[in-house]
C-alpha atoms as a PDB file:
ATOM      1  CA  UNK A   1       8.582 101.062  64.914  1.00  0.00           C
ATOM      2  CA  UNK A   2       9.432 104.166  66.969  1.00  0.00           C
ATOM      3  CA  UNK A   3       8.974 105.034  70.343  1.00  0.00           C
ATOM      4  CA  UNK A   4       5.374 106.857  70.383  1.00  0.00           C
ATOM      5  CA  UNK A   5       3.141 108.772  71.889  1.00  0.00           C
ATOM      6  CA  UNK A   6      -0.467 106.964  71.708  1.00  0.00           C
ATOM      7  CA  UNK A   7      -3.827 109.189  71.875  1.00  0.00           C
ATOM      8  CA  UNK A   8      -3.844 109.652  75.290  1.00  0.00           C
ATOM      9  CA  UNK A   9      -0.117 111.003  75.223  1.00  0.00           C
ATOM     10  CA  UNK A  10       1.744 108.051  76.905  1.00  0.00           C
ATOM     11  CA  UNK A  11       4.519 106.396  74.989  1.00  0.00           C
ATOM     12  CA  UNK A  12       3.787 103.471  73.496  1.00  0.00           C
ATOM     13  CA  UNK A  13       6.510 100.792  73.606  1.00  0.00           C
ATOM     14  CA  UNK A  14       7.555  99.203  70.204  1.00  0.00           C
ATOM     15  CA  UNK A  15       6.469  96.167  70.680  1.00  0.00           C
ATOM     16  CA  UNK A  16       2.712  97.155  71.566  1.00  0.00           C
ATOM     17  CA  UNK A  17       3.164  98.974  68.067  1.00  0.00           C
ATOM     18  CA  UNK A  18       3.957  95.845  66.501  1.00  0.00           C
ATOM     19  CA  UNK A  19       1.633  93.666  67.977  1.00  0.00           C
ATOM     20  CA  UNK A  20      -0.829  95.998  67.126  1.00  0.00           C
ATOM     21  CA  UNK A  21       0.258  96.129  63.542  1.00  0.00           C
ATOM     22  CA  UNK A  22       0.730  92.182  63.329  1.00  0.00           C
ATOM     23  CA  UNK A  23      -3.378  92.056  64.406  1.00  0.00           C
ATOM     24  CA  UNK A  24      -4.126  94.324  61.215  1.00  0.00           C
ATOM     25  CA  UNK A  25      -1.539  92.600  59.271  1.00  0.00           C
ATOM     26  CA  UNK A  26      -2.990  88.924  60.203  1.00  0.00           C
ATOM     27  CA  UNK A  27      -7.146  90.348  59.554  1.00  0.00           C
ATOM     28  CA  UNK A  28      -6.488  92.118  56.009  1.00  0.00           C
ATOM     29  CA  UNK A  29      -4.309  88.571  54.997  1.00  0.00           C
ATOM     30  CA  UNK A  30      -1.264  90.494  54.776  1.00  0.00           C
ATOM     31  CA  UNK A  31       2.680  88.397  54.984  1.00  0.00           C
ATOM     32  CA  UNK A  32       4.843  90.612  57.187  1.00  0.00           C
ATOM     33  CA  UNK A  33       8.792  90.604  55.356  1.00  0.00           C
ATOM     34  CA  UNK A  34      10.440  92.698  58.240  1.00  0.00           C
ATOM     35  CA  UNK A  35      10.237  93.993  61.440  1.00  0.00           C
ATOM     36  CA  UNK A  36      11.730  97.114  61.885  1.00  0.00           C
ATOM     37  CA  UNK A  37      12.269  98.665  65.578  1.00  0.00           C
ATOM     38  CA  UNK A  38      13.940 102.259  66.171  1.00  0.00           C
ATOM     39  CA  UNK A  39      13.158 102.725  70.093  1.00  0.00           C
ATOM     40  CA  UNK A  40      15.628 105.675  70.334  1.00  0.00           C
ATOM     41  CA  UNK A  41      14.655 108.382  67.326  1.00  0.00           C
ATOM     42  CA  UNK A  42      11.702 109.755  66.278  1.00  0.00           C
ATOM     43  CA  UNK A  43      10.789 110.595  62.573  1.00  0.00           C
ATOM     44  CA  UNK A  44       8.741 113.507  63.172  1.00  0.00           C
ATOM     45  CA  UNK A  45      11.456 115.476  64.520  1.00  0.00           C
ATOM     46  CA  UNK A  46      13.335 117.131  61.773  1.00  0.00           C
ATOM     47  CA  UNK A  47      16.528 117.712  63.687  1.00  0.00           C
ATOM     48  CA  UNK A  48      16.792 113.712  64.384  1.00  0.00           C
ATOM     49  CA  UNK A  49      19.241 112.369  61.611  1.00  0.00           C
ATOM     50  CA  UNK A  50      18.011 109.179  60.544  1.00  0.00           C
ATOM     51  CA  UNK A  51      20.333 106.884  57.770  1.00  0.00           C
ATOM     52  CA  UNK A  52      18.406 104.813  55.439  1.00  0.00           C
ATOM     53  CA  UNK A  53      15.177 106.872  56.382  1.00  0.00           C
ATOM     54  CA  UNK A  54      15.822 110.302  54.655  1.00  0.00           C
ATOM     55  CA  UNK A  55      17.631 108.829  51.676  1.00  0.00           C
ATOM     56  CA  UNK A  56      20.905 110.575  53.203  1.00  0.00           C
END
């Protein structure tokens, strides 16, 4: 999870994103393996650098 904007344009901490995603996770009978949190860069902007995430 990234630090978002939701669809009224406030950010959207990343732990509302994962609780949200553990409630869709937990209703389709899904098994979570990680939690991922990345409060500080976002992965729509192309000038953000981001290791592991753009296979550089």
């Amino acid at each position: 999870m990234r630090l978002s904007r939701n669809q009224a344009g406030k950010l959207e901490k990343c732990e509302t994103q994962h609780a949200d995603n553990r409630d869709v996770i937990d209703r389709l009978g899904g098994v979570l393996d990680e939690k991922i949190s990345d409060p500080k860069l976002s992965a729509w902007n192309p000038k953000v650098h981001r290791p592991g995430w753009d296979g550089s």
